[in-house]
Protein backbone atom coordinates (compact mmCIF):
# COMPACT_ATOMS: atom_id res chain seq x y z
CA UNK A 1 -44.98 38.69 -50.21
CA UNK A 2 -46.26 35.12 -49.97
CA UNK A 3 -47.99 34.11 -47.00
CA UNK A 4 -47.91 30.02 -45.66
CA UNK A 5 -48.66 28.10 -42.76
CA UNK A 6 -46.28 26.13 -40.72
CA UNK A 7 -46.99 22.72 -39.60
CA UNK A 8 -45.24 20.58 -37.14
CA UNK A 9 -45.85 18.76 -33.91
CA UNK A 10 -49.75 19.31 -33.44
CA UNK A 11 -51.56 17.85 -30.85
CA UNK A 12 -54.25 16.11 -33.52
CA UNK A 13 -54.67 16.02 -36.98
CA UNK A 14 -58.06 16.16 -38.96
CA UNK A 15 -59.09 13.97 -39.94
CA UNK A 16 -59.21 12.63 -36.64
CA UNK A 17 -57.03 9.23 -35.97
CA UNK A 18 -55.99 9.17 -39.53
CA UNK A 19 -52.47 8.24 -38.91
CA UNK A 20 -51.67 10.62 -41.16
CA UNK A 21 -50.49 13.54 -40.06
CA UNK A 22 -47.80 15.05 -42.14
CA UNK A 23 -50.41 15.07 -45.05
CA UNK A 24 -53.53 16.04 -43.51
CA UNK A 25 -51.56 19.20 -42.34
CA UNK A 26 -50.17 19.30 -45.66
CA UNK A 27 -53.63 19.08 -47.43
CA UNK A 28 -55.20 21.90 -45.07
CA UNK A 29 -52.35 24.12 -46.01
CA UNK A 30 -52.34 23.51 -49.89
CA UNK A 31 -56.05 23.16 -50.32
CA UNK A 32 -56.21 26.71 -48.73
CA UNK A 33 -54.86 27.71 -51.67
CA UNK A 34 -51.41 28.61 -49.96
CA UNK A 35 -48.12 28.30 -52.43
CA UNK A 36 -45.82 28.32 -49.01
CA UNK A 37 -45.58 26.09 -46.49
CA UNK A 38 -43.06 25.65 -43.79
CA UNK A 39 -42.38 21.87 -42.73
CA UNK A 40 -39.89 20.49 -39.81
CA UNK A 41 -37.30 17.98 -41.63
CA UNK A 42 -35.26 16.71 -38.67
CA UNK A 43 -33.33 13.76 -36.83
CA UNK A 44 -36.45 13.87 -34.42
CA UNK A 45 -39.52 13.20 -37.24
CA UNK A 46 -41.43 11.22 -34.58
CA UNK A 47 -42.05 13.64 -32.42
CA UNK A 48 -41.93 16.37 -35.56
CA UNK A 49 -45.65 14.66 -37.03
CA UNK A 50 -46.29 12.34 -33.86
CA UNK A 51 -49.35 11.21 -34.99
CA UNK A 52 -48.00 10.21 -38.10
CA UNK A 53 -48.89 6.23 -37.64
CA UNK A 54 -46.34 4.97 -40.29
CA UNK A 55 -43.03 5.54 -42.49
CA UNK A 56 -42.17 4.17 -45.48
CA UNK A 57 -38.86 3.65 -44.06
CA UNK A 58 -36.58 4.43 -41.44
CA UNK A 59 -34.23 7.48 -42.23
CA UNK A 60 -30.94 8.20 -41.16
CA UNK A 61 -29.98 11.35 -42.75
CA UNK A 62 -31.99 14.21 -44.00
CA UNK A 63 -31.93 13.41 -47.73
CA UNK A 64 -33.62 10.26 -46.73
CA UNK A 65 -36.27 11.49 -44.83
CA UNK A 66 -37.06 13.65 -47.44
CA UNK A 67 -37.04 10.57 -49.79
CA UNK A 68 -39.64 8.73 -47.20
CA UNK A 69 -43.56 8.26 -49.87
CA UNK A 70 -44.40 10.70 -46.98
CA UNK A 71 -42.39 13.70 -47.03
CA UNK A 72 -41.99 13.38 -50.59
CA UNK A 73 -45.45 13.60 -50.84
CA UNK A 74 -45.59 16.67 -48.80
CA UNK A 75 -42.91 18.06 -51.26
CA UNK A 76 -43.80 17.18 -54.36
CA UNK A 77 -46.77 19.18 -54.29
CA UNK A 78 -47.29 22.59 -56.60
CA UNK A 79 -45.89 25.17 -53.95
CA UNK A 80 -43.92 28.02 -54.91
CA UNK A 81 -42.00 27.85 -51.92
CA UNK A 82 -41.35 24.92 -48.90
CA UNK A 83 -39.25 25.82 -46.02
CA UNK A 84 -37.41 23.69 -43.98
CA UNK A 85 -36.75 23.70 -40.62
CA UNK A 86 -33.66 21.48 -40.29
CA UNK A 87 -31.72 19.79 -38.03
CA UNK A 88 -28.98 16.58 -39.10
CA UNK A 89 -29.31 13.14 -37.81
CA UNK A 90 -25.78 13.71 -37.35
CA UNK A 91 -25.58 15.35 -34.95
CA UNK A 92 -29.28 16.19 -33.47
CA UNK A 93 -31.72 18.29 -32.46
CA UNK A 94 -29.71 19.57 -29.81
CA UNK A 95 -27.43 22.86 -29.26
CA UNK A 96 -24.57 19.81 -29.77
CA UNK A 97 -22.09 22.91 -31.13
CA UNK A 98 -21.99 25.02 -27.64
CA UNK A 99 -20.47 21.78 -25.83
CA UNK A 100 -17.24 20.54 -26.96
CA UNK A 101 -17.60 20.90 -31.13
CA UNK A 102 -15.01 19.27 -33.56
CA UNK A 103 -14.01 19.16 -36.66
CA UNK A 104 -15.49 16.24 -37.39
CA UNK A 105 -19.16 17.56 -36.01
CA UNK A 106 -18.43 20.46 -38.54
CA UNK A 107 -17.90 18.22 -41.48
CA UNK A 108 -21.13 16.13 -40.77
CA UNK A 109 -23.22 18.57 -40.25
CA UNK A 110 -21.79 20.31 -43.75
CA UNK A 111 -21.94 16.75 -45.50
CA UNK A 112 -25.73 16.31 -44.16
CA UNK A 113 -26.96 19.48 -45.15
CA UNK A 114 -25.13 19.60 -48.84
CA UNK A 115 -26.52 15.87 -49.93
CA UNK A 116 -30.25 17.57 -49.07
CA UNK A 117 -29.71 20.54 -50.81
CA UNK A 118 -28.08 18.66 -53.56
CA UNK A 119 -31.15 16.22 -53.61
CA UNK A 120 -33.80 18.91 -53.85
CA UNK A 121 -32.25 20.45 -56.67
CA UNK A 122 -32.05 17.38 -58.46
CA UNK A 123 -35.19 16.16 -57.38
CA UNK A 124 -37.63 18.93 -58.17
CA UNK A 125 -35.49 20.14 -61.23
CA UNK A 126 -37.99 21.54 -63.78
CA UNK A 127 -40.09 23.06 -61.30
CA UNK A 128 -38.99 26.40 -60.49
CA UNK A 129 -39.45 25.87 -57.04
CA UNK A 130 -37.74 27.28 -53.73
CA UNK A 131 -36.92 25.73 -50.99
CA UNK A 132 -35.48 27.52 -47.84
CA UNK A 133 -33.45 25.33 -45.08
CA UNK A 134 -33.74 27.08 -41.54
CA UNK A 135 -32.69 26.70 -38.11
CA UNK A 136 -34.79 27.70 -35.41
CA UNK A 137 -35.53 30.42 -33.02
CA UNK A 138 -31.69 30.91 -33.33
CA UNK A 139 -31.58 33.39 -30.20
CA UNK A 140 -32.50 30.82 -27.98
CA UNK A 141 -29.92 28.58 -29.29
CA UNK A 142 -27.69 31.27 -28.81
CA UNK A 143 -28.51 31.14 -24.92
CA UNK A 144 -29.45 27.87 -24.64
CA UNK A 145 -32.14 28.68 -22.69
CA UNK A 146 -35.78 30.50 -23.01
CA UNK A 147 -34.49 33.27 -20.38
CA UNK A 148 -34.26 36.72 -22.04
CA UNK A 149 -31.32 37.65 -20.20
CA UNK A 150 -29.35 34.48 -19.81
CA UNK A 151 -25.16 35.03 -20.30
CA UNK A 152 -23.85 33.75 -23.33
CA UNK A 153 -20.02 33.18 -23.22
CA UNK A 154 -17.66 34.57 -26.28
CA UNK A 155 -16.65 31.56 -26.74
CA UNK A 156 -20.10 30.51 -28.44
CA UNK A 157 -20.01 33.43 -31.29
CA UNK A 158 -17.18 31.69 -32.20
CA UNK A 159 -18.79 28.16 -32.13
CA UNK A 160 -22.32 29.62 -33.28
CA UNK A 161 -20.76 31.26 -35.97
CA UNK A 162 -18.87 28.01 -37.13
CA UNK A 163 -22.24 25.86 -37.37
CA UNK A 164 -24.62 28.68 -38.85
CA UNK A 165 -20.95 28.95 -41.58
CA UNK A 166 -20.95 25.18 -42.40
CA UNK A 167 -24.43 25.34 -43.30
CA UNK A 168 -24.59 28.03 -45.21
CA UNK A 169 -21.12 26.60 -47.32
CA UNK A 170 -23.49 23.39 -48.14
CA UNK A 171 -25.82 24.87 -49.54
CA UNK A 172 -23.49 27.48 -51.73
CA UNK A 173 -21.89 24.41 -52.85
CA UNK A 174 -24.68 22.23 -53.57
CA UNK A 175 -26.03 25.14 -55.59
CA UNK A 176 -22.58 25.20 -57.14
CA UNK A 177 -22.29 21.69 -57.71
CA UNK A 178 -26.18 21.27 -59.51
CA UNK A 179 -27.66 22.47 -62.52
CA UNK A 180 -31.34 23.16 -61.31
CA UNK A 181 -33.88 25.91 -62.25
CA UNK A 182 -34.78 25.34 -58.45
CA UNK A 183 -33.60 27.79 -55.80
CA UNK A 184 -32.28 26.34 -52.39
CA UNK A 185 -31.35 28.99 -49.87
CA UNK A 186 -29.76 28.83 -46.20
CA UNK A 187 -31.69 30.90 -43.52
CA UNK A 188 -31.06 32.15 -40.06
CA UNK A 189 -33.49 32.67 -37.68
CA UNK A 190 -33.12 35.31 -35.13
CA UNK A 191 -36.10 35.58 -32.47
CA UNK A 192 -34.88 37.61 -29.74
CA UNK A 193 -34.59 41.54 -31.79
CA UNK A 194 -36.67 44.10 -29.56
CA UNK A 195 -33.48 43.97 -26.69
CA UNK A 196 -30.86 43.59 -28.85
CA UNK A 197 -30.34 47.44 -28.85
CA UNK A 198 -31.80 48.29 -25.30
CA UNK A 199 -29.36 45.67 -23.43
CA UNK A 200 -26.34 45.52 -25.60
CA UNK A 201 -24.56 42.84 -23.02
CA UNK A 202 -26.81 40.30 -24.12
CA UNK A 203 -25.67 38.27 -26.65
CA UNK A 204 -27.98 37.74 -29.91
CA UNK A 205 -27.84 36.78 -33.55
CA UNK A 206 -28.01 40.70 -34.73
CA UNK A 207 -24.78 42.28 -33.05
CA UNK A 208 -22.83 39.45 -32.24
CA UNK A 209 -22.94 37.50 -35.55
CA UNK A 210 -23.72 40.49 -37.62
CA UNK A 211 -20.74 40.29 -40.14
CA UNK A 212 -19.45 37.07 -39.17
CA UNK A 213 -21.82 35.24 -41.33
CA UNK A 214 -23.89 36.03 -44.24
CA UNK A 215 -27.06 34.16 -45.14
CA UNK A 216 -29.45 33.46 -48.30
CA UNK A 217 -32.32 34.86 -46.24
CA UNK A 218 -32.84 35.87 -42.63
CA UNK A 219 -36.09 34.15 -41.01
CA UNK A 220 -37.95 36.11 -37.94
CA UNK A 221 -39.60 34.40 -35.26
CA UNK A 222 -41.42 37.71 -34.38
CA UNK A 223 -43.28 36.92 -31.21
CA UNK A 224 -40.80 39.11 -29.34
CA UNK A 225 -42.20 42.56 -31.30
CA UNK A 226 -45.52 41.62 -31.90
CA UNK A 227 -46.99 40.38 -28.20
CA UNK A 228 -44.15 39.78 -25.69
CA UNK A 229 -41.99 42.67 -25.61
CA UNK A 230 -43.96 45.49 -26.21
CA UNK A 231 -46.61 45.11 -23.75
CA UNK A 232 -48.12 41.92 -24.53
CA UNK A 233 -52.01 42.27 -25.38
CA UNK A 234 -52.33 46.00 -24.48
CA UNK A 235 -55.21 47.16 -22.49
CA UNK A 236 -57.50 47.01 -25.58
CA UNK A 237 -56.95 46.14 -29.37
CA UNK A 238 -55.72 49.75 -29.90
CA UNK A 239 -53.34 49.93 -27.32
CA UNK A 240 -52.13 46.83 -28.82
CA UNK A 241 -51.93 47.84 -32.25
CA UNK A 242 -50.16 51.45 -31.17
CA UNK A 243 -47.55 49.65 -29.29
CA UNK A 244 -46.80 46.74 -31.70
CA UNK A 245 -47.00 49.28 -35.07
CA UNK A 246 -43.59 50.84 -33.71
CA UNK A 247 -41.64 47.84 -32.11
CA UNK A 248 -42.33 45.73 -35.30
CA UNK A 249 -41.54 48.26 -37.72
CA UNK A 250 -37.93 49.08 -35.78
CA UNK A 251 -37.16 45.06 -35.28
CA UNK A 252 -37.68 44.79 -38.71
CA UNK A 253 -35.40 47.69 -39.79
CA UNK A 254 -32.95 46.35 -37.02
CA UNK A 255 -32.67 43.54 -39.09
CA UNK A 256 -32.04 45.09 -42.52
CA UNK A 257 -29.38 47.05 -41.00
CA UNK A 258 -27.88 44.18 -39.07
CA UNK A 259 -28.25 42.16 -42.87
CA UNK A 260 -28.25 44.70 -45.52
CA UNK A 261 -29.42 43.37 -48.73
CA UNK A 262 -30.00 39.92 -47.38
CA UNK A 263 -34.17 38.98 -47.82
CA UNK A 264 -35.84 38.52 -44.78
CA UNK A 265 -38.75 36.61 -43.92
CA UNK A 266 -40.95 36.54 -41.28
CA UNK A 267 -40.86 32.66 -40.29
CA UNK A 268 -43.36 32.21 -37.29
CA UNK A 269 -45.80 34.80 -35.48
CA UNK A 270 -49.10 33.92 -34.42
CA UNK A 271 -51.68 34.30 -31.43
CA UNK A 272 -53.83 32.03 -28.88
CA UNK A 273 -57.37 31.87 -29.73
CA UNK A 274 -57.98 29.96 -26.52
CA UNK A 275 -58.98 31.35 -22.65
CA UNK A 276 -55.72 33.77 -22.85
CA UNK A 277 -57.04 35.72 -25.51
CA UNK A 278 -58.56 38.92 -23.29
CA UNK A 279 -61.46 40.24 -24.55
CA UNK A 280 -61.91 42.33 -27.44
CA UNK A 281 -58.93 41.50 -29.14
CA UNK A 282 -59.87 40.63 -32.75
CA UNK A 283 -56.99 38.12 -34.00
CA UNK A 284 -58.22 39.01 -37.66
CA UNK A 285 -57.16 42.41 -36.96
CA UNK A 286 -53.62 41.72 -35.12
CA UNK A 287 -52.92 39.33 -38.33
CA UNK A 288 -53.83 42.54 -40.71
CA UNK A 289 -51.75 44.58 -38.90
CA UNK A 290 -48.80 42.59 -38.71
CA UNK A 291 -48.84 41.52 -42.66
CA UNK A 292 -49.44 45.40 -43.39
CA UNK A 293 -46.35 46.07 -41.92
CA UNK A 294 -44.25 43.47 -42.92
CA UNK A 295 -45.52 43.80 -46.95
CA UNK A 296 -44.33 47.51 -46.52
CA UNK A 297 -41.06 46.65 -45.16
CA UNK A 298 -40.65 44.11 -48.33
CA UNK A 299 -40.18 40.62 -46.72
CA UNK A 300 -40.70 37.84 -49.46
CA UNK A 301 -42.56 35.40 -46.95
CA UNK A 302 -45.21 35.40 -43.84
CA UNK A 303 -45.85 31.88 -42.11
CA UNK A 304 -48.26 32.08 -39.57
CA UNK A 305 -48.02 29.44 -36.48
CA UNK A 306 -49.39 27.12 -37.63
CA UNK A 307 -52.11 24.31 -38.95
CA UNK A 308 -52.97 22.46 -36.10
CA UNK A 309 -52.17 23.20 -33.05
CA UNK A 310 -48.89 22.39 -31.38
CA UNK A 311 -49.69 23.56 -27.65
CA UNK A 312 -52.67 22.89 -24.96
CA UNK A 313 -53.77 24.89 -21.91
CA UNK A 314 -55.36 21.54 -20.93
CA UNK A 315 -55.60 17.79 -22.16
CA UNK A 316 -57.47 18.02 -25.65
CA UNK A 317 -57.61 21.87 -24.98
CA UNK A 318 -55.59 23.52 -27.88
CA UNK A 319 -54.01 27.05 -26.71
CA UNK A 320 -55.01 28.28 -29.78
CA UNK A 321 -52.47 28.52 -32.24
CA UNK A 322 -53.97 27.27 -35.55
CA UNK A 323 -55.38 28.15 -38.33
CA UNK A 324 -57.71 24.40 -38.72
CA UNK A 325 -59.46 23.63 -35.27
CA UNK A 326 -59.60 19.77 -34.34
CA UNK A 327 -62.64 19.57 -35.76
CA UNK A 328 -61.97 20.59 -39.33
CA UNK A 329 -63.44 24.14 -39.20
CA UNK A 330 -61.43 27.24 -39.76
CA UNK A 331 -59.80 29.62 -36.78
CA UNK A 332 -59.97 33.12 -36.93
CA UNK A 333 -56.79 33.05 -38.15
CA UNK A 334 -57.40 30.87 -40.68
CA UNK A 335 -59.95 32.81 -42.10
CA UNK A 336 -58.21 35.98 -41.97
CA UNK A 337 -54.82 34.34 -43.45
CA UNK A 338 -56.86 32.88 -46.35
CA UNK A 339 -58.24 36.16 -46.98
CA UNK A 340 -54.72 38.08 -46.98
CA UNK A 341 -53.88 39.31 -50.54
């Protein structure tokens, strides 16, 4: 299983008022000695890396951000695998598919993704390398909201289904239509798992689109099994570890039952090192545990959240997701994610 970092959207960079953001992040990750990274490649890059000062141009597609001396750069490096969080400059950042879709939507969105994946497997031909195009935290897409139990008309499988299926098309084709010893895959991500069998009226990724579509790779945001759902930080680190054990070994196996054969992965999990942490709790040892479990279930990746971090409990007071503090030292999680095997 290889392990990465994600990095996207932190609230500073180190070296401090570089202007370079995307890189530094990118640096911290591969000089870590990490072959995985997870990067955002999207219509909204300014906010993705916004303290990234400068671009050598200005992109209006994916394959051209990815072309930009700064992404590339990010790219080009010796990783084994870079995934990408995607969304087209086509048609945005937003849910754009639940309101009114069209054919002609569709066909962009299938156009924009095929030309990237066509690009990276021309582009990094003769490097053996794998790159995975995601969506994100699909569930919440699904709803449109961050409410657990928000209603989700049937009307939106329909639609859902028909913008996860273009995208996964582009990239069959692209992979079709290009001789290249890279890989490039299509991955959902599915975030909301732990409810999907205890309130079967809400609407998620697993039962509803189960069947309708079938990805390269499934990606799992896996806060829901690992702090939220069952029973956030416990009343000590055991508690914690004897409730999560369970709930993220079953939302795992939901998975490979709602996917069968299809790789999963777990895209983004991680944990606040800041004034929310109780405690007692050892973030070293929720990391151990979680990897443990997810290397015996037989996912191919594990991308902690993420380099710098992308959240504050106060101005200039970082909640605590990252693995590289502002001031260039190493988090707990950093240290116990470099020390995975």
């Amino acid at each position: 299983m290889r392990k990465g970092i994600a990095h996207t959207a932190g609230k500073y960079t180190y070296p401090a008022a570089s202007g370079t953001q995307l890189i530094d992040g990118v640096n911290a990750i591969f000089n870590a000695s990490y072959n995985c990274i997870k990067l955002y490649c999207t219509a909204g890059y300014l906010t993705d890396y916004p303290l990234q000062s400068s671009w050598s141009s200005t992109p209006a597609n994916l394959t051209a951000l990815a072309s930009t001396t700064q992404m590339a750069a990010a790219l080009s490096k010796a990783w084994n695998t870079v995934i990408l969080t995607c969304f087209t400059f086509a048609n945005g950042t937003t849910n754009w598919w639940r309101v009114s879709p069209t054919a002609a939507k569709y066909a962009a969105e299938y156009t924009e993704i095929y030309n990237l994946a066509v690009y990276l497997l021309s582009t990094y031909n003769g490097t053996g390398r794998k790159f995975v195009l995601q969506n994100w935290e699909g569930d919440w897409a699904f709803m449109d909201a961050f409410v657990a139990d928000t209603y989700v008309a049937r009307e939106m499988v329909d639609r859902y289904s028909a913008f996860l299926g273009h995208r996964q098309r582009a990239v069959s084709d692209a992979r079709k239509a290009t001789a290249s010893d890279c890989q490039v895959l299509m991955a959902v991500e599915v975030n909301r798992v732990t409810d999907a069998m205890l309130y079967p009226h809400r609407r998620r990724i697993i039962t509803d689109l189960a069947g309708r579509i079938t990805p390269d790779m499934i990606s799992y945001s896996a806060y829901d099994s690992t702090i939220v759902d069952q029973g956030g930080w416990g009343a000590d680190i055991t508690a914690w570890t004897n409730a999560t054990t369970p709930v993220f070994t079953k939302a795992l196996r939901q998975i490979q039952l709602a996917f069968p054969g299809v790789p999963i992965q777990v895209g983004e999990f991680g944990f606040p090192e800041g004034i929310e942490l109780p405690p007692g709790r050892n973030v070293g040892t929720m990391i151990n545990t979680v990897y443990s479990i997810a290397n015996t279930a037989g996912l191919v990746n594990f991308i902690y959240w993420q380099v710098f971090d992308n959240e504050e409990t106060s101005p200039s007071v970082p909640r605590g997701y990252y693995t590289v503090k502002p001031d260039g030292s190493s988090s707990v999680a950093g240290t116990a994610m470099a020390a995975l095997p």
